[in-house]
Protein backbone atom coordinates (compact mmCIF):
# COMPACT_ATOMS: atom_id res chain seq x y z
CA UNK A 1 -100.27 20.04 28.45
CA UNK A 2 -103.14 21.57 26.20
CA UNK A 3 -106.53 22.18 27.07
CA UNK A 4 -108.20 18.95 26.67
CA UNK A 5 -105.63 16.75 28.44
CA UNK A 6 -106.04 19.16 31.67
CA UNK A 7 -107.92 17.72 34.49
CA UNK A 8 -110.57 19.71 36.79
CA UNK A 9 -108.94 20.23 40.43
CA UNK A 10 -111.42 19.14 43.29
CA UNK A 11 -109.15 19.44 45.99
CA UNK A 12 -111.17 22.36 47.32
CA UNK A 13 -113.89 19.33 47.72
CA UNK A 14 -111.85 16.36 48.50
CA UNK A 15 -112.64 14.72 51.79
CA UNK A 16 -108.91 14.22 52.27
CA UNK A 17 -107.68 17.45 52.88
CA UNK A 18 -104.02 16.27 52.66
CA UNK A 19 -104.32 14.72 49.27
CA UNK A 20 -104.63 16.42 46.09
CA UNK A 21 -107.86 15.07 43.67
CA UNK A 22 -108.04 15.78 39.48
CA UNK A 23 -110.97 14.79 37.39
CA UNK A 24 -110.60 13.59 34.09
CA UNK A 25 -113.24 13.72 31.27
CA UNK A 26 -114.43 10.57 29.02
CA UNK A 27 -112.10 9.09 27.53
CA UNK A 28 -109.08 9.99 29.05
CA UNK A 29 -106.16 7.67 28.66
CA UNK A 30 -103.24 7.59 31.52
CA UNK A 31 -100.29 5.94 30.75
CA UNK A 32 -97.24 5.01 33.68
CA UNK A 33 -94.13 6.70 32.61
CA UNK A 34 -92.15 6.33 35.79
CA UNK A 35 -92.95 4.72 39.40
CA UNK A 36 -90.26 5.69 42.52
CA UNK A 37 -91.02 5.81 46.05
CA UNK A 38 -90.39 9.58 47.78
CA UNK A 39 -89.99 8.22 51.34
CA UNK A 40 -93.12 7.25 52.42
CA UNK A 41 -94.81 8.16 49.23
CA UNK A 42 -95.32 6.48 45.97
CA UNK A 43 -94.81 8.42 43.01
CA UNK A 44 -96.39 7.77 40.02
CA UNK A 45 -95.67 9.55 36.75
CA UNK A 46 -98.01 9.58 33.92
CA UNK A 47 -98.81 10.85 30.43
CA UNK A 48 -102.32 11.95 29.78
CA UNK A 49 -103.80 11.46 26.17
CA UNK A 50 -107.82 12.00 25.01
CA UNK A 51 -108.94 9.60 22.45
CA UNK A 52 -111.46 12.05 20.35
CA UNK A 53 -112.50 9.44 17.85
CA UNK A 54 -114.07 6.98 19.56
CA UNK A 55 -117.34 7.01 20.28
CA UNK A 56 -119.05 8.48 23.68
CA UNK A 57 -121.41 6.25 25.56
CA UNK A 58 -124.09 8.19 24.37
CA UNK A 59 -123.38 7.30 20.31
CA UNK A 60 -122.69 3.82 20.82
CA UNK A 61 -126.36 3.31 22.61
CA UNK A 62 -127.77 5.09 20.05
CA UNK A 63 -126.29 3.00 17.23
CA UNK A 64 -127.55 0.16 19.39
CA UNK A 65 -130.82 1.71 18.82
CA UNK A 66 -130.68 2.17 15.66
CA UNK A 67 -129.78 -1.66 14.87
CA UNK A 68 -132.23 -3.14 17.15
CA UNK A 69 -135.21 -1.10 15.58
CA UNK A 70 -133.48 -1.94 11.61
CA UNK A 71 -134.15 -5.10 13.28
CA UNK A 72 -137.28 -5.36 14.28
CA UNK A 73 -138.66 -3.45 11.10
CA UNK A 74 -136.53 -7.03 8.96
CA UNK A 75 -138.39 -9.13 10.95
CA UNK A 76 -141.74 -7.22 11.39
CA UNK A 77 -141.21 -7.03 7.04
């Protein structure tokens, strides 16, 4: 696991004490590997991947922008 697939722990903030919490950053991708039930727990296994060439939230409503005002100069023109 490299650096940018890790999650941030928050357990030390979690208002279930008894369960373990990870954060993921934007556009994290989890994929099931595996599913099998440990008694009276479910056990998921998964495979973390980052997408790093799509765009963040902040680029796509910028190029929004952008085409709306291209836009509105056409028309305005």
């Amino acid at each position: 696991m490299g650096m940018v697939s890790r999650g941030a722990d928050l357990e030390f903030v979690s208002q279930y004490p008894a369960e373990s919490e990870v954060l993921f950053g934007p556009l994290s991708g989890v994929e099931v590997q595996q599913t099998r039930v440990d008694g009276t727990v479910v056990v998921v296994e998964v495979a973390l991947s980052v997408n790093m060439v799509s765009l963040t939230i902040e680029q796509v409503v910028g190029k929004m922008q952008g085409s709306h005002q291209q836009l509105v100069h056409l028309l305005h023109d």
